[in-house]
N, C-alpha and C. Protein backbone atom coordinates (compact mmCIF):
# COMPACT_ATOMS: atom_id res chain seq x y z
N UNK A 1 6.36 63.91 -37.62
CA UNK A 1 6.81 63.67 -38.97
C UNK A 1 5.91 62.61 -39.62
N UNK A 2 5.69 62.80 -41.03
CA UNK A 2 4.73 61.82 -41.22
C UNK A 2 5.54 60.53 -42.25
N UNK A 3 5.74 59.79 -42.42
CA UNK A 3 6.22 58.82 -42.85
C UNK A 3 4.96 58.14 -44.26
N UNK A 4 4.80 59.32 -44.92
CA UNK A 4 3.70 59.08 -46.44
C UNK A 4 4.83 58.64 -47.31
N UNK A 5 5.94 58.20 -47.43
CA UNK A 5 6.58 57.95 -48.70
C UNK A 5 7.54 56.95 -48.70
N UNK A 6 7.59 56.29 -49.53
CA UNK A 6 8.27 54.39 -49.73
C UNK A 6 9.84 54.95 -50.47
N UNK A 7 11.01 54.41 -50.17
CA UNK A 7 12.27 54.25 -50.80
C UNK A 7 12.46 52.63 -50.51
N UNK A 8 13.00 52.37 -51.43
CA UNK A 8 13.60 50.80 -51.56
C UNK A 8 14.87 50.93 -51.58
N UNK A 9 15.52 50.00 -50.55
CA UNK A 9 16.99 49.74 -50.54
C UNK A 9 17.42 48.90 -51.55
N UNK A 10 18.48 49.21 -52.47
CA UNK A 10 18.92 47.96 -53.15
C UNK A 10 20.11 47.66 -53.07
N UNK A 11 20.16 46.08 -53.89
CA UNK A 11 21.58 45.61 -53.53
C UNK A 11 22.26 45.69 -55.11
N UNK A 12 23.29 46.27 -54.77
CA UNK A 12 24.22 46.29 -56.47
C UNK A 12 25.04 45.15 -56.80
N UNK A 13 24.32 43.96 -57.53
CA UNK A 13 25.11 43.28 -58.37
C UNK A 13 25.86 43.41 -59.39
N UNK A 14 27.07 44.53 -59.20
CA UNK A 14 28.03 44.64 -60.04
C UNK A 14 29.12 43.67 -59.75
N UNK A 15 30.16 43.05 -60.61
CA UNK A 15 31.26 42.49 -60.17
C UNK A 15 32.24 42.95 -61.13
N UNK A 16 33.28 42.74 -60.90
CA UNK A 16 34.61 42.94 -61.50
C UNK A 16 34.93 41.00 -62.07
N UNK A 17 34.78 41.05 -63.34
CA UNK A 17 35.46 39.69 -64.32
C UNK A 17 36.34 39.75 -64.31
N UNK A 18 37.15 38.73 -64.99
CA UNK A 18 38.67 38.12 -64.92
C UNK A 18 39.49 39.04 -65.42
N UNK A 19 38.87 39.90 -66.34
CA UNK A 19 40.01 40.67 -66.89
C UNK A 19 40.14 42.63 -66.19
N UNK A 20 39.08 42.48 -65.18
CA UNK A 20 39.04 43.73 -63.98
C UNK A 20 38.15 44.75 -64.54
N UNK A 21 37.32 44.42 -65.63
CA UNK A 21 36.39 44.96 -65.99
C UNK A 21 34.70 45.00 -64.96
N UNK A 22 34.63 46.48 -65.07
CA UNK A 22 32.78 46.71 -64.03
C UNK A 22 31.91 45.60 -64.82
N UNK A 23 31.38 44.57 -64.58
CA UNK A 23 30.24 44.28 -65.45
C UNK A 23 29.11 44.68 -64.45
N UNK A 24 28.32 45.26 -64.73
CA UNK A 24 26.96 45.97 -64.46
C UNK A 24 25.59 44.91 -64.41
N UNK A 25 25.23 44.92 -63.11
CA UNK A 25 24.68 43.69 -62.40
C UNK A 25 23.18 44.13 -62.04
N UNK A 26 22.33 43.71 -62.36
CA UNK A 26 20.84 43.93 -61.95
C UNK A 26 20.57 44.08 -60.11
N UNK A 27 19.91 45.42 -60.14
CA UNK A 27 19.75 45.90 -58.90
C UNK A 27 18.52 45.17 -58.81
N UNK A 28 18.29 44.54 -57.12
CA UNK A 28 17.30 44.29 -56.81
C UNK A 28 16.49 45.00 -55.26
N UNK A 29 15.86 44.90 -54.83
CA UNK A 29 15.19 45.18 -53.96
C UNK A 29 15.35 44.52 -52.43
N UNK A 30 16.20 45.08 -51.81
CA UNK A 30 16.35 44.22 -50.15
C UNK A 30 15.15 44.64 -49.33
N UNK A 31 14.59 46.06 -49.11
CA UNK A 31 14.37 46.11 -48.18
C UNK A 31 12.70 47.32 -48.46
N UNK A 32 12.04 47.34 -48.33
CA UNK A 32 11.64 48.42 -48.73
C UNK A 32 10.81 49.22 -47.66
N UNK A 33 11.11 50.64 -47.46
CA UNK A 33 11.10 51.22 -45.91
C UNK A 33 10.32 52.52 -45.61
N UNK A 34 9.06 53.18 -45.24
CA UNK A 34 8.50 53.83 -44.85
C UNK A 34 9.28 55.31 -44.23
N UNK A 35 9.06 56.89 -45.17
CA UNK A 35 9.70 57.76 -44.88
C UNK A 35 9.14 58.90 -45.38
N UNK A 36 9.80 60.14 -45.04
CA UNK A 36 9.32 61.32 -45.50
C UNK A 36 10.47 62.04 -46.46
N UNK A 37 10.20 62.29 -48.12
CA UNK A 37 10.88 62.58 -48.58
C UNK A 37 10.73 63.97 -49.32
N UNK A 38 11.65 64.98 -49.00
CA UNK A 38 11.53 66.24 -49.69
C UNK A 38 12.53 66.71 -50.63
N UNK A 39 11.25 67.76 -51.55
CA UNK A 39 12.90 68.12 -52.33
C UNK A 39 13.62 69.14 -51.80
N UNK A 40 15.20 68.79 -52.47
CA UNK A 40 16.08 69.34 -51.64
C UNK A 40 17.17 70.58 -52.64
N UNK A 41 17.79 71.42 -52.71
CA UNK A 41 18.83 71.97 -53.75
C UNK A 41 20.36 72.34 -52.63
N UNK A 42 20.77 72.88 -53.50
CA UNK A 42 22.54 72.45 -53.36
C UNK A 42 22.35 73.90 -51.95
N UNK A 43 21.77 74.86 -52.15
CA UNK A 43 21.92 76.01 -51.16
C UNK A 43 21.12 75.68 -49.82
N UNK A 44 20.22 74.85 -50.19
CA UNK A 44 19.80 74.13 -48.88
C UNK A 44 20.83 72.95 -48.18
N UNK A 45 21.55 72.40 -48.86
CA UNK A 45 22.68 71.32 -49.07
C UNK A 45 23.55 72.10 -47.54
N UNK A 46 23.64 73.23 -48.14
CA UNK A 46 24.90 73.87 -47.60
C UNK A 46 24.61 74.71 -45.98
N UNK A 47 23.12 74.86 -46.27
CA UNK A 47 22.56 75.82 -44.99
C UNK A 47 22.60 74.87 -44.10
N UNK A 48 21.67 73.61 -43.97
CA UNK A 48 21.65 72.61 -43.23
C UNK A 48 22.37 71.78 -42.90
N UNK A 49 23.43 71.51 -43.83
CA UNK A 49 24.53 70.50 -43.36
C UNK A 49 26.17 70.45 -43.45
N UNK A 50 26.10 71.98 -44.44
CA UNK A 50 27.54 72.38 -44.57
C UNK A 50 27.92 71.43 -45.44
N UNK A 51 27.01 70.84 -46.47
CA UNK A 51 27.48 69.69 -47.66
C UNK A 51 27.61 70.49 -48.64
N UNK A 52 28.40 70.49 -49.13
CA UNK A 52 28.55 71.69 -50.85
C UNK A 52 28.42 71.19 -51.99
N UNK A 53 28.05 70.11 -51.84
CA UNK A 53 27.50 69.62 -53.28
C UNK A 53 25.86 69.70 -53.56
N UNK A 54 25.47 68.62 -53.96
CA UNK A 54 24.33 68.63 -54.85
C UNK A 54 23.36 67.48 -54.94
N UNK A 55 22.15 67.78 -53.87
CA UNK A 55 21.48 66.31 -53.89
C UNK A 55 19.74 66.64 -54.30
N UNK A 56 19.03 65.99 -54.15
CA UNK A 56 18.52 65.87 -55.15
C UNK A 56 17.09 66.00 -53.88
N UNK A 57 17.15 64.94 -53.02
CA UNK A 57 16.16 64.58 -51.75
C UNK A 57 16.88 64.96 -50.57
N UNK A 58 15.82 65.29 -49.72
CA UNK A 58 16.45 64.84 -47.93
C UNK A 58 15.20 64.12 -47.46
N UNK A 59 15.66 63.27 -47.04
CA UNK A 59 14.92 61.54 -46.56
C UNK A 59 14.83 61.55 -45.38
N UNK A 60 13.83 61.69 -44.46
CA UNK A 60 13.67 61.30 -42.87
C UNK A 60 13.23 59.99 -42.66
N UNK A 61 13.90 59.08 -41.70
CA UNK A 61 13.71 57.77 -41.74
C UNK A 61 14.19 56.88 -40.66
N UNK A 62 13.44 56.20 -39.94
CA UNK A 62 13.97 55.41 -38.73
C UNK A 62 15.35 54.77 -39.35
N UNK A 63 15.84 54.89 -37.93
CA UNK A 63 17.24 53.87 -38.33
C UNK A 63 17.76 52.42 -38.90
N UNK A 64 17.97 52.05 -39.88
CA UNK A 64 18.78 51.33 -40.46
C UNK A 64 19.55 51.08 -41.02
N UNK A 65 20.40 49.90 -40.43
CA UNK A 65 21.91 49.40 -40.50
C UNK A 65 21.92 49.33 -42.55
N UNK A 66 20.83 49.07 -43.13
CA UNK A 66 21.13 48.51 -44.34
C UNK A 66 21.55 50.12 -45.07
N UNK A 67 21.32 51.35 -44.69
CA UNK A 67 21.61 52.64 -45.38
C UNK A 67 22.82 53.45 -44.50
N UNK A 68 23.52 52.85 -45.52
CA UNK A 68 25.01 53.73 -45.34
C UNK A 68 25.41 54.43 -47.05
N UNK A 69 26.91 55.53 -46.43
CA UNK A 69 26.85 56.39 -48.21
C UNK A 69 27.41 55.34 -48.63
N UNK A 70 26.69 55.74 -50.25
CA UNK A 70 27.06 55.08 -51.74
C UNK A 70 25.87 53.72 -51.58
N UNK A 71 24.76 53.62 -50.89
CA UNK A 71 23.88 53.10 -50.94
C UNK A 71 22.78 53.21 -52.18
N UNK A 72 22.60 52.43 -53.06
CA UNK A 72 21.45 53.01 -54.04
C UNK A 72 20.13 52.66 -53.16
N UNK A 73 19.21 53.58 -53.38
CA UNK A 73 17.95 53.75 -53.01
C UNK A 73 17.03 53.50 -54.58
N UNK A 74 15.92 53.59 -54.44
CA UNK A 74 15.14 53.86 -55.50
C UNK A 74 14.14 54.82 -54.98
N UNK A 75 13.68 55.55 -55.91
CA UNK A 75 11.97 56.70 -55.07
C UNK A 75 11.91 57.26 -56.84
N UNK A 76 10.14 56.51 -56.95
CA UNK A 76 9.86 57.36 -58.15
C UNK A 76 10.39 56.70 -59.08
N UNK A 77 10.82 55.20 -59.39
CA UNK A 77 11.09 54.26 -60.40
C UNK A 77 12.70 54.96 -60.60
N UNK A 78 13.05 55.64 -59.65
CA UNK A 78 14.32 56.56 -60.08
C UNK A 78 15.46 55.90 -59.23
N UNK A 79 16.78 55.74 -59.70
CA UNK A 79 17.88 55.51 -58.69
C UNK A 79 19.06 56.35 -57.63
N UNK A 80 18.93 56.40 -56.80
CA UNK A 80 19.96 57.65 -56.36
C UNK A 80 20.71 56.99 -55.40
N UNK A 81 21.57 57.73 -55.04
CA UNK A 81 22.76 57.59 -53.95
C UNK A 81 22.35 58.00 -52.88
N UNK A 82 22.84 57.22 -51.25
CA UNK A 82 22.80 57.96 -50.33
C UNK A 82 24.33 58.66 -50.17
N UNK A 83 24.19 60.24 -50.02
CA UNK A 83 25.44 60.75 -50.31
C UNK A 83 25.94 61.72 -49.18
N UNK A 84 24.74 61.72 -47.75
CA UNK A 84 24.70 62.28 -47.41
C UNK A 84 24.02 61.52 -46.36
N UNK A 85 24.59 61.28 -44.77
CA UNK A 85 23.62 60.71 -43.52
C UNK A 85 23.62 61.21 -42.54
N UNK A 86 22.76 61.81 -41.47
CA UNK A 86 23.05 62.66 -40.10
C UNK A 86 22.10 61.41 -39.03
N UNK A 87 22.52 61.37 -38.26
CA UNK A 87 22.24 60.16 -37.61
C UNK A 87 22.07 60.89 -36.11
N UNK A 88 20.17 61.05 -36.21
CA UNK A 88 20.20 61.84 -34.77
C UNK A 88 19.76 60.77 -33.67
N UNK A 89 18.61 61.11 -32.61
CA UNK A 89 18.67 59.96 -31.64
C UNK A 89 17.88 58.85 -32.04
N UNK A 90 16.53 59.45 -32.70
CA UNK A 90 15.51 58.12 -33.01
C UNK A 90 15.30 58.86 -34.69
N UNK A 91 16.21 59.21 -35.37
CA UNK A 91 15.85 58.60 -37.04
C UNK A 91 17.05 59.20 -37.42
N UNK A 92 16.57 58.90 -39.27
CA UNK A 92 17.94 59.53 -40.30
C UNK A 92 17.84 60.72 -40.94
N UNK A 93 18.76 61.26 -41.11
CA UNK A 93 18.19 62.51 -42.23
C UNK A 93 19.40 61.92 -43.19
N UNK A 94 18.67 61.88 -44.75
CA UNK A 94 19.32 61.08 -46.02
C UNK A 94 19.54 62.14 -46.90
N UNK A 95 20.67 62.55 -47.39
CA UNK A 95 20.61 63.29 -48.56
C UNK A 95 20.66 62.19 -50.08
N UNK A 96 19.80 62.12 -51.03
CA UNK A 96 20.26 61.73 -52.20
C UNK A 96 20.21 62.07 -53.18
N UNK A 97 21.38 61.81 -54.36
CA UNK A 97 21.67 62.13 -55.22
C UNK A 97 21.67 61.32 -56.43
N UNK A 98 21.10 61.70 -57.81
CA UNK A 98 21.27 60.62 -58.86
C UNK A 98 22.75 60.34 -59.36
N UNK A 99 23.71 61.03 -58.83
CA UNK A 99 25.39 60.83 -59.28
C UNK A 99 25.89 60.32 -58.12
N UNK A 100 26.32 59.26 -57.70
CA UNK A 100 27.21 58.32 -56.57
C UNK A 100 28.73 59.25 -56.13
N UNK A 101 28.87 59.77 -54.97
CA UNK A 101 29.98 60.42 -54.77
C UNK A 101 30.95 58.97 -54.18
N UNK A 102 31.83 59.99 -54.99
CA UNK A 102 33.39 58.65 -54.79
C UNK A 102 34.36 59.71 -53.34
């Protein structure tokens, strides 16, 4: 596998204020990590992982603790979700998506 492509982990400074309102917090950059990223569609979603939704990438990538789901990533000045993780012996397979699944 060749590891030609950069995703950045970030951290979401959102908080909830006094009155329980989202205020929307500048993402920054924790970590930034060496991977192979392809594009991906919803019928491939479903062949490979039995996920029925809709992602965008699938991310191959040594293991780290900092990428779990609802993780924002960045790739391509772009933001996405990790919405999707298969965790084999020595790496990750990442599905992401630009919509955050709840």
């Amino acid at each position: 596998m060749f590891y030609d492509k950069e995703i950045s982990i970030l951290s979401d400074n959102s908080y909830m204020d006094d009155y329980g309102l989202l205020v929307e917090g500048q993402s920054e950059v924790i970590k930034t990590i060496q991977c192979d990223v392809q594009p991906h569609t919803q019928k491939m979603n479903y062949r490979d992982f039995s996920y029925d939704k809709d992602a965008k990438y699938k991310v191959f990538c040594d293991p780290e603790e900092l990428l779990k789901l609802g993780t924002q990533v960045s790739y391509k000045n772009n933001i996405y979700y990790i919405v999707e993780i298969k965790d084999w012996d020595d790496y990750l397979i990442l599905l992401l998506d630009d919509k955050k699944v709840t």
